[in-house]
C-alpha atoms as a PDB file:
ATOM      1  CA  UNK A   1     -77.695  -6.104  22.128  1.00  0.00           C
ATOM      2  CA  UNK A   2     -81.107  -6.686  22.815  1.00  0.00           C
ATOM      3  CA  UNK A   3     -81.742  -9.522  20.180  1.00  0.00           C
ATOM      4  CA  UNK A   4     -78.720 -11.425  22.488  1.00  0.00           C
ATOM      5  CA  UNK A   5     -80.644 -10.774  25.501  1.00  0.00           C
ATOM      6  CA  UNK A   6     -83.267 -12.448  24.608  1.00  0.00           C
ATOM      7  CA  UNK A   7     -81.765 -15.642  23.172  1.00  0.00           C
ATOM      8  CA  UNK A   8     -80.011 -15.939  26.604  1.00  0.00           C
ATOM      9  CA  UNK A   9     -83.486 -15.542  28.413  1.00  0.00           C
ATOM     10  CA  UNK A  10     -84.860 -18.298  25.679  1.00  0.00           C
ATOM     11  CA  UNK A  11     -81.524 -21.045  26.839  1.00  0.00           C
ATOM     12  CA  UNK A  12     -83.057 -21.025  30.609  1.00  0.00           C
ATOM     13  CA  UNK A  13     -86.467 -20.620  30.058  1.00  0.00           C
ATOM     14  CA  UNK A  14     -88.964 -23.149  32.581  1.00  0.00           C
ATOM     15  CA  UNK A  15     -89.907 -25.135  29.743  1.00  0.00           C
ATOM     16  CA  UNK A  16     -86.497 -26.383  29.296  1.00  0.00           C
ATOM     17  CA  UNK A  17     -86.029 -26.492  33.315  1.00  0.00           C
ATOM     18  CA  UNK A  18     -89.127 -29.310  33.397  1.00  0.00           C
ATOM     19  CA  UNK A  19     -87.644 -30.762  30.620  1.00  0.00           C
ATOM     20  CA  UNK A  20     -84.469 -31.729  32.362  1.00  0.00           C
ATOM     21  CA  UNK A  21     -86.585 -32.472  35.655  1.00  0.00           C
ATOM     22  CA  UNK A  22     -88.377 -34.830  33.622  1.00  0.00           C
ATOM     23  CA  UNK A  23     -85.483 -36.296  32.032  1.00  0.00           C
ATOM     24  CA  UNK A  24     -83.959 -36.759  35.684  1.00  0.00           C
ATOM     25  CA  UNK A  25     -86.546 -39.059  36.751  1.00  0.00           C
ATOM     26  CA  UNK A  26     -86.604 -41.472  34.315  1.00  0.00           C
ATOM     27  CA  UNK A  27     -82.525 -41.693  34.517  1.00  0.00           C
ATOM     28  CA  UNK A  28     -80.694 -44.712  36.301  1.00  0.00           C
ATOM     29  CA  UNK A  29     -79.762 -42.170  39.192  1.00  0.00           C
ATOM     30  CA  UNK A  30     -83.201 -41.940  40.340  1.00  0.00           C
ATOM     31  CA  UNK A  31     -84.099 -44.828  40.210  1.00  0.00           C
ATOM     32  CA  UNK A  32     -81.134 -46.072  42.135  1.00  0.00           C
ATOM     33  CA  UNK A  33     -82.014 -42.977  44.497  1.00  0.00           C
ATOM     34  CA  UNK A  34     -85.776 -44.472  44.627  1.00  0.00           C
ATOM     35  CA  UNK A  35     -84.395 -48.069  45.623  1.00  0.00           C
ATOM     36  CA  UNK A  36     -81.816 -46.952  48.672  1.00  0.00           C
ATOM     37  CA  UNK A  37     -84.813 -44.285  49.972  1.00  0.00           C
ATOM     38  CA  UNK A  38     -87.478 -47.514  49.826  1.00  0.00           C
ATOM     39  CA  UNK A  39     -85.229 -50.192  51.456  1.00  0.00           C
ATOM     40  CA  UNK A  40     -84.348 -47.050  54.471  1.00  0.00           C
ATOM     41  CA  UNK A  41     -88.044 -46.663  54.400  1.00  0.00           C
ATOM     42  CA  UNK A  42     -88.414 -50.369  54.926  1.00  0.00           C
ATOM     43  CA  UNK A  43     -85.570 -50.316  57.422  1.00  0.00           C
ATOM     44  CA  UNK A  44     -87.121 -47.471  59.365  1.00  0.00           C
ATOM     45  CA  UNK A  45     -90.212 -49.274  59.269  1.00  0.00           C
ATOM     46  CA  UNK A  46     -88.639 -52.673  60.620  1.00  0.00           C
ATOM     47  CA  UNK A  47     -86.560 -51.200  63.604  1.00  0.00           C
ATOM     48  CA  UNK A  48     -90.356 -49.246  64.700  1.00  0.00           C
ATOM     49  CA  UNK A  49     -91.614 -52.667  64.619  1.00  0.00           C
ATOM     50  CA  UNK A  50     -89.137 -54.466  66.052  1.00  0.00           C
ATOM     51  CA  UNK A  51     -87.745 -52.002  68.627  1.00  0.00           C
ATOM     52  CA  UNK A  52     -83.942 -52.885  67.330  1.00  0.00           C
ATOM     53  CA  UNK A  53     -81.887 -50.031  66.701  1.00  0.00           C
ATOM     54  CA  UNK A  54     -81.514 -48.670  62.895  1.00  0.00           C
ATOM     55  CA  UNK A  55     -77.934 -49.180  63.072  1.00  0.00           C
ATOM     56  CA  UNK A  56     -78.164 -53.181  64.130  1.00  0.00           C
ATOM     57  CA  UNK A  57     -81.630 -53.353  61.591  1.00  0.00           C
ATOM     58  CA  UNK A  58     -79.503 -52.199  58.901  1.00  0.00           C
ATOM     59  CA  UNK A  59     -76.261 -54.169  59.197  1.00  0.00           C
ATOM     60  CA  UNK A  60     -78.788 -57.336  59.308  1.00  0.00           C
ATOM     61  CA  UNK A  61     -80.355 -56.313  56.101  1.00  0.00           C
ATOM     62  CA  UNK A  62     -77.174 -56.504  54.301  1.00  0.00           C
ATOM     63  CA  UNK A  63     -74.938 -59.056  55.977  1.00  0.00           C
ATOM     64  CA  UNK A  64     -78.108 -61.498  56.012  1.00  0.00           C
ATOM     65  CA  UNK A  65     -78.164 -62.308  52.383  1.00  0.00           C
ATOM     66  CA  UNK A  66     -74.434 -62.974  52.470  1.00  0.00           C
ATOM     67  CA  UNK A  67     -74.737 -65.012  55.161  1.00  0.00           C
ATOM     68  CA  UNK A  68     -77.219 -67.046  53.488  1.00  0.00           C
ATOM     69  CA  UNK A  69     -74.893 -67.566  50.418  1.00  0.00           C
ATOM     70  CA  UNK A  70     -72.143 -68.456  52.520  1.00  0.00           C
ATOM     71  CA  UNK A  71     -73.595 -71.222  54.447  1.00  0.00           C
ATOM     72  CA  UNK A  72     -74.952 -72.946  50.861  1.00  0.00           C
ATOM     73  CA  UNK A  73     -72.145 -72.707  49.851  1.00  0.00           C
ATOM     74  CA  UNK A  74     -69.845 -74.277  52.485  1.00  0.00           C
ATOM     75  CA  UNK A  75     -72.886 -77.030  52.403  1.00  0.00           C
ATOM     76  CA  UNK A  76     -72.284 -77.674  48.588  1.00  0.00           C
ATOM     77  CA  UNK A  77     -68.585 -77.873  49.445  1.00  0.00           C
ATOM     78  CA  UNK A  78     -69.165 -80.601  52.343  1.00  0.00           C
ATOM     79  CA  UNK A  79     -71.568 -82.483  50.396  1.00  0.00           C
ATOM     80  CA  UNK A  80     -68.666 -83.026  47.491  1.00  0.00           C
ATOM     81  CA  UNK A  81     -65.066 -84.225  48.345  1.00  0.00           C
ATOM     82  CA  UNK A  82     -62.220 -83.400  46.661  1.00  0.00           C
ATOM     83  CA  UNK A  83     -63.129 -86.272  44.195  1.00  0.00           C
ATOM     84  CA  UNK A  84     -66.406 -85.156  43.348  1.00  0.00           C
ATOM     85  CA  UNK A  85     -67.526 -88.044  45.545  1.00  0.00           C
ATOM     86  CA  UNK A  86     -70.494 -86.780  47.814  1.00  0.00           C
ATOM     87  CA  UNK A  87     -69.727 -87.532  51.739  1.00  0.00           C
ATOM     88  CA  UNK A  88     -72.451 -90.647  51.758  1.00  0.00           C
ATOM     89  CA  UNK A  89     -70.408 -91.653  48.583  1.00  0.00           C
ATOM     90  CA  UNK A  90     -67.096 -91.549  50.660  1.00  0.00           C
ATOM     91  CA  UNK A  91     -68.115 -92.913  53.960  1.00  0.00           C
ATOM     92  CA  UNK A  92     -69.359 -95.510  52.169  1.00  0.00           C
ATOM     93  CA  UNK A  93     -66.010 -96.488  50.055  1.00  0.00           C
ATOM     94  CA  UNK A  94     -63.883 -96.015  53.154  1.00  0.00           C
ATOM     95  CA  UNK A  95     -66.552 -98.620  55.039  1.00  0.00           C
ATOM     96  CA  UNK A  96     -65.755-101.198  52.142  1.00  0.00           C
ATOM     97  CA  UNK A  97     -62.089-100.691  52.179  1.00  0.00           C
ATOM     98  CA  UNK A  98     -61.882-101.274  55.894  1.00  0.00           C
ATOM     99  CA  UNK A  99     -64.126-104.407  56.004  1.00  0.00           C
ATOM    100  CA  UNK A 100     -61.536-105.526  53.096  1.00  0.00           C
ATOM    101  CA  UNK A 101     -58.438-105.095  55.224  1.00  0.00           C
ATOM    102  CA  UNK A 102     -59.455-106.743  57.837  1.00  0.00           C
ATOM    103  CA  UNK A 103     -60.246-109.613  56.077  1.00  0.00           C
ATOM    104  CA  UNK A 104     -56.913-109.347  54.457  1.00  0.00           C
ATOM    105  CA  UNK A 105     -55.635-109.549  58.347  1.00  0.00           C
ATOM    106  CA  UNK A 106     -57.699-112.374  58.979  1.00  0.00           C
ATOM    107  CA  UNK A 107     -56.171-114.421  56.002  1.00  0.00           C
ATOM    108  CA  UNK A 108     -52.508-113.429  57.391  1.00  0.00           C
ATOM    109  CA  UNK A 109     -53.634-114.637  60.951  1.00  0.00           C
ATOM    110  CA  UNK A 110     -54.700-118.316  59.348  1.00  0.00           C
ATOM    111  CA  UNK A 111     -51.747-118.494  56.732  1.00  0.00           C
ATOM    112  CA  UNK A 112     -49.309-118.244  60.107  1.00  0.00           C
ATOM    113  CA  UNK A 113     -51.301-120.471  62.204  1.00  0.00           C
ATOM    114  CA  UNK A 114     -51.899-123.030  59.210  1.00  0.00           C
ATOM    115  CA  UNK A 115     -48.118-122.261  58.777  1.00  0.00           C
ATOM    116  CA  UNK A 116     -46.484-123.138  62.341  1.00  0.00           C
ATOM    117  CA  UNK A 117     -49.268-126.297  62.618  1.00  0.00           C
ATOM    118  CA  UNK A 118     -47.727-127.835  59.729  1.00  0.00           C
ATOM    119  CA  UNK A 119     -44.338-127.093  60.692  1.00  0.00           C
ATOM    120  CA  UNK A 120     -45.256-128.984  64.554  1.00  0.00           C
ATOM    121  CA  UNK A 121     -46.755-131.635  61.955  1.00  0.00           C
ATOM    122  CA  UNK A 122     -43.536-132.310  60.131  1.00  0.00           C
ATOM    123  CA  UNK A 123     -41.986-132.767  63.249  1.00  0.00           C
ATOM    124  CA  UNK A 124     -44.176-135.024  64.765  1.00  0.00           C
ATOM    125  CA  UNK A 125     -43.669-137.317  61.283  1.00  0.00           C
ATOM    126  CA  UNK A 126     -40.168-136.764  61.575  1.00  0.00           C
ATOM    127  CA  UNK A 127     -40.706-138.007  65.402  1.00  0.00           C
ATOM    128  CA  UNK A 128     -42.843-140.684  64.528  1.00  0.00           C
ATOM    129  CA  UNK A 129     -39.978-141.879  61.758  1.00  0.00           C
ATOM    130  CA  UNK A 130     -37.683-142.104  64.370  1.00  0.00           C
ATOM    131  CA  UNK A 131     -39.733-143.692  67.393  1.00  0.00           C
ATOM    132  CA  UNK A 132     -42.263-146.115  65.088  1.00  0.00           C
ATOM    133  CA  UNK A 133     -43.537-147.257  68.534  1.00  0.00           C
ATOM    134  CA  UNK A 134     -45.583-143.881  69.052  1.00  0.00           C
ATOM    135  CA  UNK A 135     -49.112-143.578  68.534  1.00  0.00           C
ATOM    136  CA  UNK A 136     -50.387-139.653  68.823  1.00  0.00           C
ATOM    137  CA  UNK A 137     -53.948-138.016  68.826  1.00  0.00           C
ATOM    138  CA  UNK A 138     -52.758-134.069  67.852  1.00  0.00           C
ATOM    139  CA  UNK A 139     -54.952-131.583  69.784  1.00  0.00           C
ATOM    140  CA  UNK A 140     -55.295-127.699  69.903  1.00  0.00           C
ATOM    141  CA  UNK A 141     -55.807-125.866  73.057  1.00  0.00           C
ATOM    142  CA  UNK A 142     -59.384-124.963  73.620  1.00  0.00           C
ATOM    143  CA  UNK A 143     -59.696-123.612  77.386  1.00  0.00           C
ATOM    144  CA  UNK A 144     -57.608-122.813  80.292  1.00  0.00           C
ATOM    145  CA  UNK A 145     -58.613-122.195  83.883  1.00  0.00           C
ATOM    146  CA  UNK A 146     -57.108-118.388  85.063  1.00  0.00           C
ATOM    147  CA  UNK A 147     -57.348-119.851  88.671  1.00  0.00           C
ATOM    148  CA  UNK A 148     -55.061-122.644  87.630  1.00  0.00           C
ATOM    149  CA  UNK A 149     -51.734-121.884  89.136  1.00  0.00           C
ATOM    150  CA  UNK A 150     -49.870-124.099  87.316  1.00  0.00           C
ATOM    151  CA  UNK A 151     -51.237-123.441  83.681  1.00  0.00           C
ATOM    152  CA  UNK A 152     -53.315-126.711  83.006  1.00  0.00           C
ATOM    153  CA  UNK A 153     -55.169-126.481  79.888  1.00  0.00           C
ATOM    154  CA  UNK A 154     -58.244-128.049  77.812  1.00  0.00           C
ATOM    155  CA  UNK A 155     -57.669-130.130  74.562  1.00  0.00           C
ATOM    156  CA  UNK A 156     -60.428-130.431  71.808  1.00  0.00           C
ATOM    157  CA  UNK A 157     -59.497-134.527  72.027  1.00  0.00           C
ATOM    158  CA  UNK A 158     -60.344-137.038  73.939  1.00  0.00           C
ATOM    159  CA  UNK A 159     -61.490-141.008  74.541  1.00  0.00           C
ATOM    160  CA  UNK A 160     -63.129-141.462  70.628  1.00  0.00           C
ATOM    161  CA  UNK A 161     -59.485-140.255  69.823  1.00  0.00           C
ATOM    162  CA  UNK A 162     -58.019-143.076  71.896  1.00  0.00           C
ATOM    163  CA  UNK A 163     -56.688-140.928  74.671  1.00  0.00           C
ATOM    164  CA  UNK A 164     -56.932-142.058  78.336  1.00  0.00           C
ATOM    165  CA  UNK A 165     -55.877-141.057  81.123  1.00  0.00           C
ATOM    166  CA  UNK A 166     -52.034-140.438  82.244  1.00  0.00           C
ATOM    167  CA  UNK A 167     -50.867-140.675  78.845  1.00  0.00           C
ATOM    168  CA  UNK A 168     -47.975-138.138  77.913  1.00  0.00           C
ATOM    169  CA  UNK A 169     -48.481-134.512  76.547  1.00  0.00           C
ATOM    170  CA  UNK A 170     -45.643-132.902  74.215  1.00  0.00           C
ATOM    171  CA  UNK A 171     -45.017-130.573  71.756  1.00  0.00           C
ATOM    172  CA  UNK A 172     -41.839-131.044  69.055  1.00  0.00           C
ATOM    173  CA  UNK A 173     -39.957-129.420  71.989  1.00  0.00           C
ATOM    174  CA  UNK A 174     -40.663-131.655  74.522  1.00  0.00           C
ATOM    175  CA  UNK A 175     -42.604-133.196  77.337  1.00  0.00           C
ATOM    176  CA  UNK A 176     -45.569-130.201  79.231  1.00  0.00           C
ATOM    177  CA  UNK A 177     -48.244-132.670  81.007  1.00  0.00           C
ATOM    178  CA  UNK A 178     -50.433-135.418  81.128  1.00  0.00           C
ATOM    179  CA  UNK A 179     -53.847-136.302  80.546  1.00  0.00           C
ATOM    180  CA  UNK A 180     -55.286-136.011  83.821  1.00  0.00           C
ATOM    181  CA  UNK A 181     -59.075-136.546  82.776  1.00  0.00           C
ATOM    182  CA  UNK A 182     -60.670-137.479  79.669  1.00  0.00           C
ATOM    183  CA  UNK A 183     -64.396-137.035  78.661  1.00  0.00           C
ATOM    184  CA  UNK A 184     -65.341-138.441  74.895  1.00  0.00           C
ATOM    185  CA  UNK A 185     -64.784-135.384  72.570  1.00  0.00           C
ATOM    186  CA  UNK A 186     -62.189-133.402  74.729  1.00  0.00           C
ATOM    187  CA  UNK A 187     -59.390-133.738  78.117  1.00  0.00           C
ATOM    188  CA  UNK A 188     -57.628-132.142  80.489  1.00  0.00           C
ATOM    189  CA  UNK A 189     -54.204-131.802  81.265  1.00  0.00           C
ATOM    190  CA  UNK A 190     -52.138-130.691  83.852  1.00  0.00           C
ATOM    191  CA  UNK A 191     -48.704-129.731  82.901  1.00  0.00           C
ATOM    192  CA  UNK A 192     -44.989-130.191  84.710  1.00  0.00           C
ATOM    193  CA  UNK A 193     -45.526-127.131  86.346  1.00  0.00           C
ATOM    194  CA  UNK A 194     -47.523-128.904  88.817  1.00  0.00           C
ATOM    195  CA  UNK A 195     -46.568-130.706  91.965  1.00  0.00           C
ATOM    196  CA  UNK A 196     -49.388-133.217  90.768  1.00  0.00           C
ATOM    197  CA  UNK A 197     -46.778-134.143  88.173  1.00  0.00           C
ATOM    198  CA  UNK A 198     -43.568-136.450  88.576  1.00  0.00           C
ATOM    199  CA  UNK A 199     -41.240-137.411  85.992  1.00  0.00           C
ATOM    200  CA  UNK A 200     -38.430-139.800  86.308  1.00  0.00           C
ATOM    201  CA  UNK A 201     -35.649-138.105  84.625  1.00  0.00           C
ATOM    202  CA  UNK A 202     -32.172-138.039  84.278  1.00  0.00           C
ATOM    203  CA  UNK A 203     -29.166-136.332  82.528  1.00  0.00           C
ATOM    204  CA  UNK A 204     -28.467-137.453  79.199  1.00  0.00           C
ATOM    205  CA  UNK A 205     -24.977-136.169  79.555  1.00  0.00           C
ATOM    206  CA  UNK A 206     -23.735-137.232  83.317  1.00  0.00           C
ATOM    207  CA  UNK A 207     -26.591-139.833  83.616  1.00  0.00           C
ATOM    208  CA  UNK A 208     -27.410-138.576  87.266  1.00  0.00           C
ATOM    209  CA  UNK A 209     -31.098-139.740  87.688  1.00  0.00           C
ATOM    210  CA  UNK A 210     -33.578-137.951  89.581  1.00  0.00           C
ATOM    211  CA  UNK A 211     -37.172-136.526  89.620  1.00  0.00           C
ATOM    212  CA  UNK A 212     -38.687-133.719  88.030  1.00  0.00           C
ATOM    213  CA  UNK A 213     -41.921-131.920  89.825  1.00  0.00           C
ATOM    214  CA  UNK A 214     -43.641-128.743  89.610  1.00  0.00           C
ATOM    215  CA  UNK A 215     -43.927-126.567  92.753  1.00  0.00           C
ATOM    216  CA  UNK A 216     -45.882-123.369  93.581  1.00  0.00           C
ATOM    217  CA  UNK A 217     -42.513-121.635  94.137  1.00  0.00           C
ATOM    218  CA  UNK A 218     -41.226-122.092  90.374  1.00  0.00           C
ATOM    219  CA  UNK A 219     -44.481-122.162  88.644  1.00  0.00           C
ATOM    220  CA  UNK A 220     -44.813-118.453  87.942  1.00  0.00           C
ATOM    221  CA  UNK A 221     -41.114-118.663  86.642  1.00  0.00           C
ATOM    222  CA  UNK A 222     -42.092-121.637  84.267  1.00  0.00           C
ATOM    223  CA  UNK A 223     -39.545-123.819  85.828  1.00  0.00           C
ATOM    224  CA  UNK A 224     -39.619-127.217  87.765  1.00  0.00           C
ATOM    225  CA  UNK A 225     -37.727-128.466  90.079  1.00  0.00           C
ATOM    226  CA  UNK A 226     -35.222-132.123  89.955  1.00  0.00           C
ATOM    227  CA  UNK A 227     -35.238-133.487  92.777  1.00  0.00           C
ATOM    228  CA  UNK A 228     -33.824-136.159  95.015  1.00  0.00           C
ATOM    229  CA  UNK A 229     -29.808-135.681  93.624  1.00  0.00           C
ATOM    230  CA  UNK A 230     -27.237-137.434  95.249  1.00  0.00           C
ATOM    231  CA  UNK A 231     -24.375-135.382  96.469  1.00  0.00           C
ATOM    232  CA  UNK A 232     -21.642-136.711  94.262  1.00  0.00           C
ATOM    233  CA  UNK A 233     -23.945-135.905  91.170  1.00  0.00           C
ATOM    234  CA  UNK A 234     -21.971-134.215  88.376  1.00  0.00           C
ATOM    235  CA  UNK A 235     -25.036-131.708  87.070  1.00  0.00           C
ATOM    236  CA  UNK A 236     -23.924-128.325  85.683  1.00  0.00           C
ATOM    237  CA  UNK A 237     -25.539-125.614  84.346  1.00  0.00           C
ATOM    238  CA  UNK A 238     -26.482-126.072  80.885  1.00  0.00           C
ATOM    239  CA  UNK A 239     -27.218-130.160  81.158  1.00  0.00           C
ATOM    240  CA  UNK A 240     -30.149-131.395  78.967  1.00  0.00           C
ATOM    241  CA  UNK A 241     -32.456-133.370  81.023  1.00  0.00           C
ATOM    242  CA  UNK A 242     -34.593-136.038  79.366  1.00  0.00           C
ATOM    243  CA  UNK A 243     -37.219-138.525  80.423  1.00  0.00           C
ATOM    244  CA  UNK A 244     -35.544-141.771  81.852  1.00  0.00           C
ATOM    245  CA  UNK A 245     -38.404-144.125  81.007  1.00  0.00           C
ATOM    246  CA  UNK A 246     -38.669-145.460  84.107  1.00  0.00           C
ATOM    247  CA  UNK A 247     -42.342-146.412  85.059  1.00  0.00           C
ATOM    248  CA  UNK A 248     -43.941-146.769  81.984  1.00  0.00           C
ATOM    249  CA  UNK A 249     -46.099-143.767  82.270  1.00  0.00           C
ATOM    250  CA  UNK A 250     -43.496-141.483  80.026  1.00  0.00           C
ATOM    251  CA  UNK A 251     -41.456-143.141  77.159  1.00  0.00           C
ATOM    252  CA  UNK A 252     -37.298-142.210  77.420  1.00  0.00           C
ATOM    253  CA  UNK A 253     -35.496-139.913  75.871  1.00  0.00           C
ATOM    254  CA  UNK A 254     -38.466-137.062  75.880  1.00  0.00           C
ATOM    255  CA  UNK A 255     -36.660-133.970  76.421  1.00  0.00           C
ATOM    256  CA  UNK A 256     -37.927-131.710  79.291  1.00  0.00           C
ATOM    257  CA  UNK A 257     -35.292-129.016  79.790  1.00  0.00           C
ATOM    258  CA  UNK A 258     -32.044-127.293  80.873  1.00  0.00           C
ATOM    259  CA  UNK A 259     -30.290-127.197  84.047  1.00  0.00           C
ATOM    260  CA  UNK A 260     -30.261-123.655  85.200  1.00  0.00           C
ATOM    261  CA  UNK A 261     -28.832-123.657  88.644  1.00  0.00           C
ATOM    262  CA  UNK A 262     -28.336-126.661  91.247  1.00  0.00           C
ATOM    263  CA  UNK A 263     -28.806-125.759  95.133  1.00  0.00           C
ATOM    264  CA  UNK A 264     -28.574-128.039  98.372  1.00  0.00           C
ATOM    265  CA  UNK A 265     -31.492-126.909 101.163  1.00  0.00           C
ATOM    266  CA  UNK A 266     -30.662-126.359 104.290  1.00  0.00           C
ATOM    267  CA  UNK A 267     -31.028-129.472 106.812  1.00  0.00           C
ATOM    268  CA  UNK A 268     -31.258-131.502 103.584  1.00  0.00           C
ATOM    269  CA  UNK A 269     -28.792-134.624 102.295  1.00  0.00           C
ATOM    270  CA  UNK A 270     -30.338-134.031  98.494  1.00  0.00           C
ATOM    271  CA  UNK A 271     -29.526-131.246  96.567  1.00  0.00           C
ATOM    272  CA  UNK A 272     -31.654-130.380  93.967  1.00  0.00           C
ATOM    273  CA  UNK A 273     -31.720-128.774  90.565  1.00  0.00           C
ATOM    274  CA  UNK A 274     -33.758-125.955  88.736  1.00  0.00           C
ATOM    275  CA  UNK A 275     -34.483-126.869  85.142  1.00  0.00           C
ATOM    276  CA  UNK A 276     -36.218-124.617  82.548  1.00  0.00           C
ATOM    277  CA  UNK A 277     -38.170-126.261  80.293  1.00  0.00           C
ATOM    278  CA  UNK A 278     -37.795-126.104  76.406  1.00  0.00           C
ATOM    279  CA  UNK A 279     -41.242-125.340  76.094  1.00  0.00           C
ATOM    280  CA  UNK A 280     -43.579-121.918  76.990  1.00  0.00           C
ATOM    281  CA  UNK A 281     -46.014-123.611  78.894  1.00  0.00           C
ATOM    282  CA  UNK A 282     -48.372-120.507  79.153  1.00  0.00           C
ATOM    283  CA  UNK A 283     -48.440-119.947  75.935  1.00  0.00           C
ATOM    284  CA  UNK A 284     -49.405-123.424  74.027  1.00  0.00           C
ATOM    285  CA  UNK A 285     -51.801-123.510  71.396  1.00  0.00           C
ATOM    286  CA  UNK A 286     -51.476-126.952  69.952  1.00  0.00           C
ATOM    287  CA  UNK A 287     -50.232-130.339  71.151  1.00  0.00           C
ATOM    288  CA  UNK A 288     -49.570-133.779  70.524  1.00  0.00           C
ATOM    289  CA  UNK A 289     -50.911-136.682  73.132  1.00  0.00           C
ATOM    290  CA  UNK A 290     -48.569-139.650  72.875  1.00  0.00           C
ATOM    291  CA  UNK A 291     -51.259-142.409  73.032  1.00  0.00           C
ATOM    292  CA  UNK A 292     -49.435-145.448  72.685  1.00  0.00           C
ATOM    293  CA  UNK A 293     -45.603-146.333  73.150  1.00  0.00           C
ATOM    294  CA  UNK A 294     -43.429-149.354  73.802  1.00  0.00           C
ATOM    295  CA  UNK A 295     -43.275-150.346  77.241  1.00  0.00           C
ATOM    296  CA  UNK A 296     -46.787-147.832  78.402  1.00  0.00           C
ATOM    297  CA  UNK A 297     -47.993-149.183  81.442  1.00  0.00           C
ATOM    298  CA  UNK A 298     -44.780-151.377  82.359  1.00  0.00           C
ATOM    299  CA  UNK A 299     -45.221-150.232  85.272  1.00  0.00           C
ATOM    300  CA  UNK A 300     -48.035-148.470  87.021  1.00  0.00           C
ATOM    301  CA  UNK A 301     -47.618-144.997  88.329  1.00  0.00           C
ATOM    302  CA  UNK A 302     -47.784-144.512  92.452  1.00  0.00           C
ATOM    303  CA  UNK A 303     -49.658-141.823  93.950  1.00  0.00           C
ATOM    304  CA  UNK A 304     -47.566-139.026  95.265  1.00  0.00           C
ATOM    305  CA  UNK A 305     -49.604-138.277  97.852  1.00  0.00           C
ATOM    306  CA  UNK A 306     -52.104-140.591  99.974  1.00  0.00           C
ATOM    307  CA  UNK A 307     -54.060-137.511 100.388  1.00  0.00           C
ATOM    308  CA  UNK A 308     -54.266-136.470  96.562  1.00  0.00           C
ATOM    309  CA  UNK A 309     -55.761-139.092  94.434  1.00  0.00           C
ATOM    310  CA  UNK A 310     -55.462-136.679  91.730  1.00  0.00           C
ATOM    311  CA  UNK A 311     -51.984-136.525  91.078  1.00  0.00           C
ATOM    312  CA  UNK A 312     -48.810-138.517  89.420  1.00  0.00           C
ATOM    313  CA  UNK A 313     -45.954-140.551  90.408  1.00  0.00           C
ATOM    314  CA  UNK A 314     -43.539-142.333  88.810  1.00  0.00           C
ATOM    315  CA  UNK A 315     -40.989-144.199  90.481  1.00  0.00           C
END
């Protein structure tokens, strides 16, 4: 029919056409369109610039931005612990705790050193109680000499304390030197590891007498040697051998150690004992100078050796 015919040529007339055309750009699609065509443009653009490649231009353009985000945000997450402490914040706390603890292990280093001084201190009392003749000046170890074979050491005492020369070192365990120079505020002393040192001694079990000396052979072993046994001594392995007294350099009765093992030298008539003393002589930190005592001086001590004014006998 015609009348149809022409409302069919009416539906898809131009006007209409330019309507939709219209309608088309001012949708979302173009304008979407419009943004990817500028940013190729731009890319296009960049690589002629540049001389890069499209391919490498474009993959910056978009990975860029989300590299940028990344890295602020891995910065925000380093900046704030797990607390919501920032790092500065943290370093700063763990800087206070550690300063803390190790003044905690400071205070556990003086409560055991205050600790085992008082415990020498009750038995020097106890000592004192039981020999009222003793006089003592106690002294710490200050200084030692590492080319000192024989482990002489440096007290913090000395003549204003009343010590002098030759008078006996000990600790509660026994007899480990003598003062072999004094100076006003601090001495020295050479211990029984010494063959400067020798101590009339004897066994407080079998009585056997004899004399107790350091040597370089024994030194490194902490030991010292008793010398001058007769051969029908009755010494064993085990003896406790004590000061004898004789002298008047060393009171009696100070012990110095145990009998380890007797031998008899070869084209010798003596035979002569090793004794360990009770005492770590490498390893003292405080002692106790015996300044006065009954009978001191009785009897003055003979130079072992004409050659060695230095060192100690006593007969």
């Amino acid at each position: 029919m015609p009348g149809a015919e022409r409302k069919k040529g009416a539906s898809g007339s131009p006007v209409k056409e330019v309507s939709q055309v219209r309608d088309f750009f001012k949708s979302r699609s173009f304008k979407v369109l419009a943004g990817v065509v500028l940013v190729l443009l731009g890319v296009v653009l960049f690589t002629a610039a540049t001389g890069r490649s499209f391919l490498s231009s474009l993959m910056g353009f978009v990975t860029t931005p989300v590299q940028q985000i990344s890295s602020q945000a891995a910065g925000a997450a380093g900046a704030v612990g797990p607390s919501g402490k920032t790092i500065e914040e943290l370093e700063a706390e763990n800087a206070e705790l550690k300063e803390k603890l190790n003044q905690m292990i400071a205070l556990t280093v003086d409560y055991y050193d205050i600790k085992r001084e008082n415990e020498q201190n009750v038995k020097y009392l106890e000592l004192k109680e039981q020999k009222k003749d003793y006089q003592f000046a106690l002294a710490s170890v200050i200084g030692r000499d590492p080319a000192d074979l024989f482990y002489g050491f440096t007290i913090d005492q000395g003549s204003l304390s009343g010590i002098e020369k030759n008078d006996p070192v000990i600790t509660d365990r026994g007899l480990v030197g003598w003062v072999s120079a004094v100076y006003p505020t601090y001495s020295h002393v050479t211990t029984i590891l010494s063959p400067e040192t020798n101590v009339s001694v004897l066994d407080q079990v079998t009585q056997d007498t004899g004399v107790a000396a350091g040597s370089l052979e024994y030194a490194e072993a902490g030991q010292v040697e008793m010398r001058f046994l007769t051969a029908e001594n009755k010494l064993k392995a085990g003896d406790i051998i004590v000061t004898s007294g004789v002298g008047g350099v060393y009171p009696g009765e100070l012990p110095v150690g145990e009998v380890v093992e007797k031998r008899q030298e070869e084209n010798a008539d003596s035979i002569t004992a090793v004794i360990q003393p009770y005492e770590d002589i490498k390893t003292l930190t405080n002692v106790c100078v015996i300044t006065e005592f009954l009978g001191q001086g009785s009897t003055m001590p003979e130079v072992a050796s004409p050659d060695d004014s230095s060192s100690q006998a006593e007969e």
